[in-house]
C-alpha atoms as a PDB file:
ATOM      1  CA  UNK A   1     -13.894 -16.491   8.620  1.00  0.00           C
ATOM      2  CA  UNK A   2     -15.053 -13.190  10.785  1.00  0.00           C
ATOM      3  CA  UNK A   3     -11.337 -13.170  12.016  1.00  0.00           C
ATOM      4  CA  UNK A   4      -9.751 -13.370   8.944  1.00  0.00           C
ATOM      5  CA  UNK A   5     -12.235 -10.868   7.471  1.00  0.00           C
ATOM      6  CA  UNK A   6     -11.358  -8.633   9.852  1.00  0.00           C
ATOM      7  CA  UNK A   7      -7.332  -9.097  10.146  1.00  0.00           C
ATOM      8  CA  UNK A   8      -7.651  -8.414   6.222  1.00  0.00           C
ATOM      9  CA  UNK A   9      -9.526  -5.236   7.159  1.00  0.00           C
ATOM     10  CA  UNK A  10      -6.670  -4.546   9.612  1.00  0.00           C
ATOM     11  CA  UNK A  11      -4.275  -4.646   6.809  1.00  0.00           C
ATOM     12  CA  UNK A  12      -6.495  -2.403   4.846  1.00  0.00           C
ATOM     13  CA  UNK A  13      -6.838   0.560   6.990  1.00  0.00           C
ATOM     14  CA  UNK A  14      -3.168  -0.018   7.457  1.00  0.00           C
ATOM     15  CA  UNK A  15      -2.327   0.503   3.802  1.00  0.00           C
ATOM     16  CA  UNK A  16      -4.565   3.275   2.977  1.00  0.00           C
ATOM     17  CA  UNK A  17      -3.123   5.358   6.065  1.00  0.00           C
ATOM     18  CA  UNK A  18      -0.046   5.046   4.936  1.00  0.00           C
ATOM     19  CA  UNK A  19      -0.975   5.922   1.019  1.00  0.00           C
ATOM     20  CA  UNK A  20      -3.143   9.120   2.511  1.00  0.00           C
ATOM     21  CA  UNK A  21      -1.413  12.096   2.472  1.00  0.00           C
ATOM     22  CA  UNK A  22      -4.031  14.238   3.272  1.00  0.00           C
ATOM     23  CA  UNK A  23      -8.361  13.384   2.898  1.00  0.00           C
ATOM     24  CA  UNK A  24      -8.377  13.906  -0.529  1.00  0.00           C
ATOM     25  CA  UNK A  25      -5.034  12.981  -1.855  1.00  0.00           C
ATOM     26  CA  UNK A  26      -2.989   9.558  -2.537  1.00  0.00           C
ATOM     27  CA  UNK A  27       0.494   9.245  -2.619  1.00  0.00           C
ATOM     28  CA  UNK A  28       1.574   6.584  -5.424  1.00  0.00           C
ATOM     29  CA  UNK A  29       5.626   5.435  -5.377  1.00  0.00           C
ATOM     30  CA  UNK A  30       6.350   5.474  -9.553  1.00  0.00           C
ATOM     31  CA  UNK A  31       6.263   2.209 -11.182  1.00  0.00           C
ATOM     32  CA  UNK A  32       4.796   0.737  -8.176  1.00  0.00           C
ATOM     33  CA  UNK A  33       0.360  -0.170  -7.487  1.00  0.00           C
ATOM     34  CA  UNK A  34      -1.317   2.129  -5.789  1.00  0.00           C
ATOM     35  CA  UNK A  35      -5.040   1.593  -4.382  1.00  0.00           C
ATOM     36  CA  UNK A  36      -7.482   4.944  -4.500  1.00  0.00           C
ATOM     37  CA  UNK A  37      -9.495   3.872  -1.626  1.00  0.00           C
ATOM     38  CA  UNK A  38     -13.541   4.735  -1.949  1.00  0.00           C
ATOM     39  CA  UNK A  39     -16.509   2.835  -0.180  1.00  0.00           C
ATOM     40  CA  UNK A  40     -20.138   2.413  -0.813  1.00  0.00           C
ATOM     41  CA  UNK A  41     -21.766   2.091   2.646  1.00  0.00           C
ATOM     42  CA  UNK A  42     -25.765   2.084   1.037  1.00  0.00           C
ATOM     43  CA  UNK A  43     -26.907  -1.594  -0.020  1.00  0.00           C
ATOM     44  CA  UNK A  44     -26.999  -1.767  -3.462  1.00  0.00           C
ATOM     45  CA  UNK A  45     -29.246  -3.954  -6.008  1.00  0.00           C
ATOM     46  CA  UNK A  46     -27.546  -5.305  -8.891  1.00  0.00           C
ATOM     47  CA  UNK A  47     -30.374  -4.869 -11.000  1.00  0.00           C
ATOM     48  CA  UNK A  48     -28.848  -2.351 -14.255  1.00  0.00           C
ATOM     49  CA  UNK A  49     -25.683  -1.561 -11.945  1.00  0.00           C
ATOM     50  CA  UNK A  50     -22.734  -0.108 -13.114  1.00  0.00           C
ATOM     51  CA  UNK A  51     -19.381   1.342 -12.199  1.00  0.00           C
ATOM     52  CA  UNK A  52     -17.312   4.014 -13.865  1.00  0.00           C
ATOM     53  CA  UNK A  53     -13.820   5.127 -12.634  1.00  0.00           C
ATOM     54  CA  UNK A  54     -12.705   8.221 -14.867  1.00  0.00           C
ATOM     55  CA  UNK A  55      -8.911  10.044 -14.527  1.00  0.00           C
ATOM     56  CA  UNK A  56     -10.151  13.544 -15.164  1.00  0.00           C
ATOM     57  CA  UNK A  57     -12.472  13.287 -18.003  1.00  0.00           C
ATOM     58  CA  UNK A  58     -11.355  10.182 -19.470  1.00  0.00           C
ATOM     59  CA  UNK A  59     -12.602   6.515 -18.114  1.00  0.00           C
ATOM     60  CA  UNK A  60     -10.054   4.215 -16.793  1.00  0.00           C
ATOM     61  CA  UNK A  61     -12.428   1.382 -15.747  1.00  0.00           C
ATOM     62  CA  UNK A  62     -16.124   0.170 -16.418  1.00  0.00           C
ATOM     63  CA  UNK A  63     -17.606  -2.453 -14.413  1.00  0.00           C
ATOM     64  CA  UNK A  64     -21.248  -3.593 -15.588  1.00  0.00           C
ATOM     65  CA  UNK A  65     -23.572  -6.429 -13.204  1.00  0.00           C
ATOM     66  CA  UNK A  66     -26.569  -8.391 -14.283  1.00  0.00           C
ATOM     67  CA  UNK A  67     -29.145  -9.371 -12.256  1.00  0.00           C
ATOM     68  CA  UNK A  68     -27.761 -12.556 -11.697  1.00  0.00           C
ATOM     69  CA  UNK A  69     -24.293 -10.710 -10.396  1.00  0.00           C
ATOM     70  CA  UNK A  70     -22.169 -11.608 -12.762  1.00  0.00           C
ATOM     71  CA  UNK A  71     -19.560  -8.845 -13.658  1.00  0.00           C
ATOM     72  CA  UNK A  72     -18.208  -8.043 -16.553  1.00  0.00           C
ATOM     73  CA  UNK A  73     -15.389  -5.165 -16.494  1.00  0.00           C
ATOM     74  CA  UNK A  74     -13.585  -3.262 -19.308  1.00  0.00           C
ATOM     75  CA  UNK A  75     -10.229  -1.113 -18.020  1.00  0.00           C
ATOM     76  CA  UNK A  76      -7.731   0.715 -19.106  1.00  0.00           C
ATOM     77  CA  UNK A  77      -3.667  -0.497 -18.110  1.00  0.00           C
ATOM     78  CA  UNK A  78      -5.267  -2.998 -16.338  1.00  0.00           C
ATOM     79  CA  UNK A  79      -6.201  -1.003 -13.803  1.00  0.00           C
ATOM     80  CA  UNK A  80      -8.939  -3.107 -11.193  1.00  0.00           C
ATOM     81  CA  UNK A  81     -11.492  -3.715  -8.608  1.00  0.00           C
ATOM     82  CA  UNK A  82     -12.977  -5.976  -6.419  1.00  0.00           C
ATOM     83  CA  UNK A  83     -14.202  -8.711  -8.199  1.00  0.00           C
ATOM     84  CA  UNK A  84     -17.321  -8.450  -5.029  1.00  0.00           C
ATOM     85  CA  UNK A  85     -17.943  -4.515  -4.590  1.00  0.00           C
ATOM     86  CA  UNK A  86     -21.390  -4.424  -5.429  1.00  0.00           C
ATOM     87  CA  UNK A  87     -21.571  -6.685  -2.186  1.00  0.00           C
ATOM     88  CA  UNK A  88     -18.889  -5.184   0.342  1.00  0.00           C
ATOM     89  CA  UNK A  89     -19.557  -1.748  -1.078  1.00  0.00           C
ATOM     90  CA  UNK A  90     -15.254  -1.602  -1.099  1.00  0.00           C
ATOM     91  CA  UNK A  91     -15.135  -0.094  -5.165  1.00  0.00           C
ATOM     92  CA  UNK A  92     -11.618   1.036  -4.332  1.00  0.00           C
ATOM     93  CA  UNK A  93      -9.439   1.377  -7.596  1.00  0.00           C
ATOM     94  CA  UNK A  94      -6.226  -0.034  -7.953  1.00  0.00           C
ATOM     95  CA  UNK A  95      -3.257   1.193 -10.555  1.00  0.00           C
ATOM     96  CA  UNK A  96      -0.564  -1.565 -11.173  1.00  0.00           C
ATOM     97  CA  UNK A  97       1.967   0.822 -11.976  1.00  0.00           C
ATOM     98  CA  UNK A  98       2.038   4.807 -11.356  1.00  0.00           C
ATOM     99  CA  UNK A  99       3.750   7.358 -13.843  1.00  0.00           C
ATOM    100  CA  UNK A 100       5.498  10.342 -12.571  1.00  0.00           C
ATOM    101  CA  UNK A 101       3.099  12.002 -15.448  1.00  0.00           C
ATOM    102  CA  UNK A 102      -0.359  11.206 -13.197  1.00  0.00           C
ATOM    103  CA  UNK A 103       1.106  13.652 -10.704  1.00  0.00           C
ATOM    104  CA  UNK A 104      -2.392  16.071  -9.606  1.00  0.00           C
ATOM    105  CA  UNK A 105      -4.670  13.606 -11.996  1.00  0.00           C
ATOM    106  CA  UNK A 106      -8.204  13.405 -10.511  1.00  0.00           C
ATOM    107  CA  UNK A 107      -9.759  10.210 -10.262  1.00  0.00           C
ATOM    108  CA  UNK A 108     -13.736   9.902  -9.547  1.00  0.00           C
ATOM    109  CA  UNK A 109     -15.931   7.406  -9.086  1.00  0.00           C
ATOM    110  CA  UNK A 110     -19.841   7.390 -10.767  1.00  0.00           C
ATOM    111  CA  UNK A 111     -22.165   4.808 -10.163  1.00  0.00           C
ATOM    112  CA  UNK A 112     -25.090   4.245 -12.099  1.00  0.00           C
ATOM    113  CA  UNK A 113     -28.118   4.026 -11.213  1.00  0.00           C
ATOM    114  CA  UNK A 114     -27.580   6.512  -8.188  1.00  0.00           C
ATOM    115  CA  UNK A 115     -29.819   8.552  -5.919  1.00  0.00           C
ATOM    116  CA  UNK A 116     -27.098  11.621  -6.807  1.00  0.00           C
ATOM    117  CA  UNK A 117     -27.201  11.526 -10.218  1.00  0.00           C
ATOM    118  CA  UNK A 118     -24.214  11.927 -12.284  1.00  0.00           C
ATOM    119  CA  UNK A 119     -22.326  13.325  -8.776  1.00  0.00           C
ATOM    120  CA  UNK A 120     -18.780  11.294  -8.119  1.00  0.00           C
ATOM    121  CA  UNK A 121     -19.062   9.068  -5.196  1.00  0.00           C
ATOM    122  CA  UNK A 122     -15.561   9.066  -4.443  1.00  0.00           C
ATOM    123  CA  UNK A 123     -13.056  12.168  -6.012  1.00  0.00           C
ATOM    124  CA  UNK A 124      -9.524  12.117  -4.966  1.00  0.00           C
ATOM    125  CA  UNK A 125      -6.162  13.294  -6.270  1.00  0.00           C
ATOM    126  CA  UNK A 126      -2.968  11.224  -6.877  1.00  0.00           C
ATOM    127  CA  UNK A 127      -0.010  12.583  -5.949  1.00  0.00           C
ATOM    128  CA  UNK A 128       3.756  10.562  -7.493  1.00  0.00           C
ATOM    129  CA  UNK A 129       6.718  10.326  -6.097  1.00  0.00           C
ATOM    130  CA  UNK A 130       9.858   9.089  -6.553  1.00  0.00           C
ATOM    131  CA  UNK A 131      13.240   7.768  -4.662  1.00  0.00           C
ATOM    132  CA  UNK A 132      16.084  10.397  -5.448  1.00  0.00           C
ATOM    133  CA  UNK A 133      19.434   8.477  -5.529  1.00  0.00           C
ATOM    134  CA  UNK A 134      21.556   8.928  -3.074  1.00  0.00           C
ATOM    135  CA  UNK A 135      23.774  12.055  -3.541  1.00  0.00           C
ATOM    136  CA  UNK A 136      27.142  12.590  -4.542  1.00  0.00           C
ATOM    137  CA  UNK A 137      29.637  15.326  -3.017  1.00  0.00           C
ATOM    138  CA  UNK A 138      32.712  16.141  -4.611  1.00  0.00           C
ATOM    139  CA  UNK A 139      35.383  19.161  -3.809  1.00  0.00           C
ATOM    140  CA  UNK A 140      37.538  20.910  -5.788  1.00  0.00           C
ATOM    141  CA  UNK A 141      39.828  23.423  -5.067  1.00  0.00           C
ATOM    142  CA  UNK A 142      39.019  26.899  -7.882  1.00  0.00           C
ATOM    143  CA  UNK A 143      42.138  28.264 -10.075  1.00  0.00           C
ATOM    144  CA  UNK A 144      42.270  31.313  -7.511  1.00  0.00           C
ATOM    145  CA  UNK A 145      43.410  28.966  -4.856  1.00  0.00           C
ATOM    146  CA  UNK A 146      40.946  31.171  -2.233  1.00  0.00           C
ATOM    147  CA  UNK A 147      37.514  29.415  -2.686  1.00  0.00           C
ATOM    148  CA  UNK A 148      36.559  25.825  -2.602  1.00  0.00           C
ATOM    149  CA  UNK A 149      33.796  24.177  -5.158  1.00  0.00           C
ATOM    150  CA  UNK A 150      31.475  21.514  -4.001  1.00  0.00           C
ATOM    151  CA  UNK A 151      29.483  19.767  -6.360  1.00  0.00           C
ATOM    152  CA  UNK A 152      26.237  17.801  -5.099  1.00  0.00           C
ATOM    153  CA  UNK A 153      24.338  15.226  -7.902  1.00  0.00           C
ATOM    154  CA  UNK A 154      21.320  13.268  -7.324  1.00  0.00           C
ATOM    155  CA  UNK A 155      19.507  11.131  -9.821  1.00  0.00           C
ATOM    156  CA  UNK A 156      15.872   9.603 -10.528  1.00  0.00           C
ATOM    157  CA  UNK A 157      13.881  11.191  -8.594  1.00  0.00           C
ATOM    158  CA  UNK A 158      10.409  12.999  -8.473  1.00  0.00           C
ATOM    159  CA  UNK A 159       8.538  15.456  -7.529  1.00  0.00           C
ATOM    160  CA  UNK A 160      11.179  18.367  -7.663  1.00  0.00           C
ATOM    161  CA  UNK A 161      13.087  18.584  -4.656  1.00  0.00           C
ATOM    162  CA  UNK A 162      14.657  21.001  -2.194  1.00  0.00           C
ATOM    163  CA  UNK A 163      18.308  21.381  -1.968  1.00  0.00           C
ATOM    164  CA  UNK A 164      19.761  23.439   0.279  1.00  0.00           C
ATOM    165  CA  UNK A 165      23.507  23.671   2.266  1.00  0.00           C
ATOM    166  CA  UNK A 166      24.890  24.070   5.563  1.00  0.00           C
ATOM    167  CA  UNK A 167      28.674  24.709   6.173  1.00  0.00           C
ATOM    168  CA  UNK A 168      29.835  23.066   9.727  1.00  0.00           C
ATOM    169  CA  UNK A 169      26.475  22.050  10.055  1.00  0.00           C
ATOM    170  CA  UNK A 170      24.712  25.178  11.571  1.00  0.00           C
ATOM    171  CA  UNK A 171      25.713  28.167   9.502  1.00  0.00           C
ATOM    172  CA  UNK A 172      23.882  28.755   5.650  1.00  0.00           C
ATOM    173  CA  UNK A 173      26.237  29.371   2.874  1.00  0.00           C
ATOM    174  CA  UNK A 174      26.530  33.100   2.005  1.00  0.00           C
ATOM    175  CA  UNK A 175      24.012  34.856  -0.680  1.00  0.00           C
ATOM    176  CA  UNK A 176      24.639  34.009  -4.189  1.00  0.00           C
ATOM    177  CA  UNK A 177      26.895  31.063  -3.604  1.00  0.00           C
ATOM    178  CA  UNK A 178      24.793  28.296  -3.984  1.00  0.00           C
ATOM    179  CA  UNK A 179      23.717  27.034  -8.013  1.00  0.00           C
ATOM    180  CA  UNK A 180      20.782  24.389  -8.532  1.00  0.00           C
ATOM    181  CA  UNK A 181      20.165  23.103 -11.732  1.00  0.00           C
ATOM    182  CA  UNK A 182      16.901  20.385 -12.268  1.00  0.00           C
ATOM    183  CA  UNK A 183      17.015  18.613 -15.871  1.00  0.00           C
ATOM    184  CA  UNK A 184      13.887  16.067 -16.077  1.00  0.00           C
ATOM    185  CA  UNK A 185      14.414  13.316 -17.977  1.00  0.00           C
ATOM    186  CA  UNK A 186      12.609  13.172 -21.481  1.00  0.00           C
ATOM    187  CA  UNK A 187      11.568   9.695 -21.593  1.00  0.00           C
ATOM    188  CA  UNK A 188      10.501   9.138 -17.807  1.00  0.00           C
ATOM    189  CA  UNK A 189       9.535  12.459 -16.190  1.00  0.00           C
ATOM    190  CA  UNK A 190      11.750  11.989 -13.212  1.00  0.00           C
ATOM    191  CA  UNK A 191      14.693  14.347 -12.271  1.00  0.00           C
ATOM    192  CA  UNK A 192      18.350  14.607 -12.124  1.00  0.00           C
ATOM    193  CA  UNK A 193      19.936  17.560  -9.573  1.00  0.00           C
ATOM    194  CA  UNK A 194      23.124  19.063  -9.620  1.00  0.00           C
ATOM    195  CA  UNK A 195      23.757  21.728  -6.834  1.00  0.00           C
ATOM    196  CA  UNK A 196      27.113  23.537  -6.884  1.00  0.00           C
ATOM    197  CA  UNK A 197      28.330  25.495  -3.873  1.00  0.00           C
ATOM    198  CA  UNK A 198      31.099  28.011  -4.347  1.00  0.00           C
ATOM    199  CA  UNK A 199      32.622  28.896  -0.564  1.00  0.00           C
ATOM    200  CA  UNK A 200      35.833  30.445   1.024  1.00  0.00           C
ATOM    201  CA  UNK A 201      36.412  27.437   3.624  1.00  0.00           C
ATOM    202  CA  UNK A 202      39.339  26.148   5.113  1.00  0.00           C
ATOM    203  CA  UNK A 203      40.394  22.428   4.579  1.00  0.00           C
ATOM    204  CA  UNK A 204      39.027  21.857   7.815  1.00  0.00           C
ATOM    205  CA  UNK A 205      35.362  22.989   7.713  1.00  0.00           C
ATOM    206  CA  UNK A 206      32.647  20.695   6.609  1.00  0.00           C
ATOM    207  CA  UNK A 207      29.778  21.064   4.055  1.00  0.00           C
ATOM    208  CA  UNK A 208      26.729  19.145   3.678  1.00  0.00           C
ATOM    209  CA  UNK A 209      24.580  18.786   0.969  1.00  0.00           C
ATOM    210  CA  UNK A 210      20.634  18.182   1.714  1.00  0.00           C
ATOM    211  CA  UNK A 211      18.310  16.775  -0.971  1.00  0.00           C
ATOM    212  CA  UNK A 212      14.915  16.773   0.410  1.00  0.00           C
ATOM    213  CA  UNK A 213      11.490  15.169  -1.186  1.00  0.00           C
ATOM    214  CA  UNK A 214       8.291  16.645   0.423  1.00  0.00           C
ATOM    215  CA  UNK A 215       6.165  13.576  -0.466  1.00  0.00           C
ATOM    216  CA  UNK A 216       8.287  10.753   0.274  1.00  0.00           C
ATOM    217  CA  UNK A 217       9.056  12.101   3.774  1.00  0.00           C
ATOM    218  CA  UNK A 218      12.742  11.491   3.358  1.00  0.00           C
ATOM    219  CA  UNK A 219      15.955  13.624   2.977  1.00  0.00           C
ATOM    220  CA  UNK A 220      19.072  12.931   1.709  1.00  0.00           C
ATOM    221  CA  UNK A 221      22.600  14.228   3.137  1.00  0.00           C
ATOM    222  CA  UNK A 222      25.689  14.187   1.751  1.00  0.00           C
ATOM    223  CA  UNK A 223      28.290  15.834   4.159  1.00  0.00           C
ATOM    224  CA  UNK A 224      32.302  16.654   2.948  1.00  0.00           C
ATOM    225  CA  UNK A 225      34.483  16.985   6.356  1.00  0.00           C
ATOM    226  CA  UNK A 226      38.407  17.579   4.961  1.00  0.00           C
ATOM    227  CA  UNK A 227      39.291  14.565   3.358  1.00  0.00           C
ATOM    228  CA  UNK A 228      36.004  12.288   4.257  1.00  0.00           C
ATOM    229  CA  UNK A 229      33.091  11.989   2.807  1.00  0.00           C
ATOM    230  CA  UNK A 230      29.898  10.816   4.167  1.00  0.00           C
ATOM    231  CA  UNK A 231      26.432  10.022   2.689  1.00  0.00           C
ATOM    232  CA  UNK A 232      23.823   8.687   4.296  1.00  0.00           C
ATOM    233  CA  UNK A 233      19.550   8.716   4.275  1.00  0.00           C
ATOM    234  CA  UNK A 234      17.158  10.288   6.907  1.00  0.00           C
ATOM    235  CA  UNK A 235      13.697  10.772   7.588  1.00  0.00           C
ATOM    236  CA  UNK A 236      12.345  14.697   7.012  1.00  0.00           C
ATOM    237  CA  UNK A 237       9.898  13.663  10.072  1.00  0.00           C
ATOM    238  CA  UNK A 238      10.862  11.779  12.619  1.00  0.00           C
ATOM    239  CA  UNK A 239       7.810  11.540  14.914  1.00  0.00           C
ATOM    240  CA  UNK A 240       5.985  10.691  11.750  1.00  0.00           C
ATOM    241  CA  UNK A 241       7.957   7.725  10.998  1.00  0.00           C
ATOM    242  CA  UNK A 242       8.357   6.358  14.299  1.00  0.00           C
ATOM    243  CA  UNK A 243       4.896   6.207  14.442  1.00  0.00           C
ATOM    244  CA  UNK A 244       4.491   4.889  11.546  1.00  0.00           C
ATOM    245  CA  UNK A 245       6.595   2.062  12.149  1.00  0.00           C
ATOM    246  CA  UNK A 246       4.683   1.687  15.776  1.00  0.00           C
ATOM    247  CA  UNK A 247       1.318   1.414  13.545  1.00  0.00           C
ATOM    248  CA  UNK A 248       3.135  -1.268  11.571  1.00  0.00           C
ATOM    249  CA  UNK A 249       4.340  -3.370  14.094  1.00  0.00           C
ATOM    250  CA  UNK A 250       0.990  -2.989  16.027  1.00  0.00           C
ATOM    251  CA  UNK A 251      -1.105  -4.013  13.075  1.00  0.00           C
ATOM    252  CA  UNK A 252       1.136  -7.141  12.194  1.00  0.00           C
ATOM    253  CA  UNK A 253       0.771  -8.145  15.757  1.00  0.00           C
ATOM    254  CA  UNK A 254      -3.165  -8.053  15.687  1.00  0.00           C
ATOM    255  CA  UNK A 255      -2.858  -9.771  12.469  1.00  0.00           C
ATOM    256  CA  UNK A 256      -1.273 -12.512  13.592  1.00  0.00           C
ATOM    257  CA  UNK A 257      -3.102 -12.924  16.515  1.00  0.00           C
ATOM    258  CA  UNK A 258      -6.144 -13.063  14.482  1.00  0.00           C
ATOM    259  CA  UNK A 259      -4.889 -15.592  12.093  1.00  0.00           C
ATOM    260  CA  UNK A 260      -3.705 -17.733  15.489  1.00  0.00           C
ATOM    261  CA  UNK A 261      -6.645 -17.473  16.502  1.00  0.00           C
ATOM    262  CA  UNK A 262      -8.471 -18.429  13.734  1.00  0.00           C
ATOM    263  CA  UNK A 263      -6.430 -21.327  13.059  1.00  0.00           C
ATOM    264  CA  UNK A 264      -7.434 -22.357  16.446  1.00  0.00           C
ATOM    265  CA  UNK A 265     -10.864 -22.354  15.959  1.00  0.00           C
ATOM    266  CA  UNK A 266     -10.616 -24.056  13.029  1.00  0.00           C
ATOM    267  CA  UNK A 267      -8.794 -27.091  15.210  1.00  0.00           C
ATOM    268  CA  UNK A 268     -11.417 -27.242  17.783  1.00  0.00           C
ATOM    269  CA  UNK A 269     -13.913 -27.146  14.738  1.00  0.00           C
ATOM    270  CA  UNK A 270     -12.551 -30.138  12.928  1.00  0.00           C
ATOM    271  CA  UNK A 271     -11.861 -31.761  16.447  1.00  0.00           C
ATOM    272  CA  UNK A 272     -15.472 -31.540  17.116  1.00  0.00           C
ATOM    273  CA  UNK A 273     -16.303 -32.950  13.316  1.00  0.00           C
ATOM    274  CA  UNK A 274     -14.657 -35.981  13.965  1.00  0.00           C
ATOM    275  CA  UNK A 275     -16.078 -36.685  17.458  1.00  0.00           C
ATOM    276  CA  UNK A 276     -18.921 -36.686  16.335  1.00  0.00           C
ATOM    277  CA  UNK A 277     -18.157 -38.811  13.214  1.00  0.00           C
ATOM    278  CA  UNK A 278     -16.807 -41.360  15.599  1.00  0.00           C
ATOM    279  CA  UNK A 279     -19.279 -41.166  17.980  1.00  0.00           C
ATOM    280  CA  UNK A 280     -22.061 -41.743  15.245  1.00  0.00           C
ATOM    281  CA  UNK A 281     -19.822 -44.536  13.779  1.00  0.00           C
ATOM    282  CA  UNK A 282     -19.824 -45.970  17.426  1.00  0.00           C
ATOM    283  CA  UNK A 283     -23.649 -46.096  17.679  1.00  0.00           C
ATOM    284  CA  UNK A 284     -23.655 -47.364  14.595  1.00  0.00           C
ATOM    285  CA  UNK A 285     -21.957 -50.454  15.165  1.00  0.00           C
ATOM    286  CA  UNK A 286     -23.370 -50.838  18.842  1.00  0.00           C
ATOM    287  CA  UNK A 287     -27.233 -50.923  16.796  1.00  0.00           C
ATOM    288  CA  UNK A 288     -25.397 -53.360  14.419  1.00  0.00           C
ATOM    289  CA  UNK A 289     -24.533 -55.789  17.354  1.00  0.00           C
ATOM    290  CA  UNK A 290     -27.988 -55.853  19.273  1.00  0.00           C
ATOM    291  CA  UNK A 291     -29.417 -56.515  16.131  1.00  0.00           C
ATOM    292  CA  UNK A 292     -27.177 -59.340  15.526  1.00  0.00           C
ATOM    293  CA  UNK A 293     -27.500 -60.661  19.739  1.00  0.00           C
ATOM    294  CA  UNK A 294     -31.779 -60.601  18.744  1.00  0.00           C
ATOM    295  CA  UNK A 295     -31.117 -62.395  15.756  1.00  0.00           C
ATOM    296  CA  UNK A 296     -28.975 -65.275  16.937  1.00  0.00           C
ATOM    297  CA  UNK A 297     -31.621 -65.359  19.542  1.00  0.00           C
ATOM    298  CA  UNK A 298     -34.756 -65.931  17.833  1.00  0.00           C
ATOM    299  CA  UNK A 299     -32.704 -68.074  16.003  1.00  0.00           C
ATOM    300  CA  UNK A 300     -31.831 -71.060  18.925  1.00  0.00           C
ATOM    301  CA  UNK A 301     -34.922 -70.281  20.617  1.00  0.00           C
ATOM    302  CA  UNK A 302     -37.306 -74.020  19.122  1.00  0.00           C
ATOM    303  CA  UNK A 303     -40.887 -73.246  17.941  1.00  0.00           C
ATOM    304  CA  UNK A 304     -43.780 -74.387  19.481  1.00  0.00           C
ATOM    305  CA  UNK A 305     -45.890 -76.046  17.220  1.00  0.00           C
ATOM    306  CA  UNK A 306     -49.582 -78.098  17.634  1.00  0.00           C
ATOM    307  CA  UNK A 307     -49.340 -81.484  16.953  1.00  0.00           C
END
């Protein structure tokens, strides 16, 4: 149990780091859960105790315990929380689903009673983002004949991005050539981009189109070389993500070795339980025999008796 206790915790840690983009702010991918980690390290008596997550002013989630420990909990979008806090202290909230319009919301937790008063245990800021699709570049030649038009769209993503160019990969376009327009959609918040770049290039130059999202860590490149197209996905940080796929494969190797491990206790455990079952059904029967050896005994043995 200690094992898996702590694998799970493993898994924990791993999550939040990777949610954390900073100490006081949590990244949540839209329509996706999200967990707003917060911890209660003080042991706490159930007697009158109460939780109260709030988004800003406005409460998302009210857990109530009665001196027995039973919880009852009211929330709103059925937002959650451990169904145990007021034991592990772990009163970490999580979302279901995150909307592109929670982007900066505060969320603090109160607990009540508390040696604070009304000061939030826990305060943190949640921070949305959103996969841009995968951009398209298209050329066309203007009616002058001199210039060439490149057109770059992207769809369904959020925050707002950066879009910038680079013509033969190393040089920036010239001053005034470049057109970004952003149109959020109405009905989910997210954005569509269209970037136009208007260049004197020869058919042989190539043009690339970057679409880059700060808090998803990822650009996207489009890149136009004569006749050939290419689009493809890349990481704005490398280091960052190789370590964070180092962190990932480290932590699902502990895991496992901690669940192997634990199912190997549990072997030896239930070996041991029925060793001893057998062994106490061996005595058993051994007392059962002797007792059946005296008793055929006494039994042929003649009594004496005084004539």
């Amino acid at each position: 149990m200690l094992v898996a206790l702590w694998s799970y915790g493993l898994l924990f840690s791993f999550f939040t780091f990777c949610a954390c983009i900073d100490e006081k702010c949590v990244v949540g991918i839209v329509a996706r859960p999200v967990l707003l980690p917060c911890y209660q390290h003080a042991p706490l008596s159930f007697h009158n105790l109460s939780a109260e997550w709030r988004r800003g002013s406005e409460v998302v989630l009210k857990a109530e315990w009665d001196d027995d420990g039973d919880l009852t909990v009211w929330s709103l979008n059925q937002a959650s929380i451990s169904a145990d806090a007021a034991l592990t202290g772990n009163f970490s909230l999580e979302l279901p689903k995150v909307n592109p319009k929670e982007d900066k919301m505060i969320y603090s937790l109160f607990l009540t009673p508390s040696e604070n008063g009304s000061v939030p245990l826990c305060s943190l800021c949640l921070r949305t983002a959103a996969r841009f699709s995968l951009p398209r570049l298209q050329r066309d030649e203007a009616a002058d004949g001199n210039r060439s038009v490149f057109l770059c769209r992207s769809s369904g993503g959020f925050p707002e991005p950066t879009v910038y160019w680079l013509i033969n990969d190393t040089e920036q376009p010239p001053e005034g050539s470049v057109w970004t327009d952003l149109v959020p959609l109405s009905d989910s918040n997210l954005y569509n981009v269209t970037s136009q770049l208007t260049v004197n290039i020869s058919a042989e130059d190539s043009v690339s189109c970057f679409i880059q999202n700060q808090w998803m860590n990822e650009t996207l490149i489009s890149k136009s070389s004569g006749t050939k197209d290419d689009t493809f996905r890349s990481r704005a940080s490398d280091g960052m993500w190789m370590f964070s796929t180092g962190l990932c494969v480290a932590v699902g190797i502990l895991v496992v070795v901690g669940v192997g491990y634990q199912i190997h206790l549990d072997r030896i455990s239930k070996k041991r339980r029925d060793q001893f079952e057998s062994n106490k059904a061996l005595r058993h029967q051994k007392k059962k025999h002797q007792f059946l050896e005296v008793t055929e005994e006494e039994s042929l043995t003649p009594k004496e008796s005084c004539v």
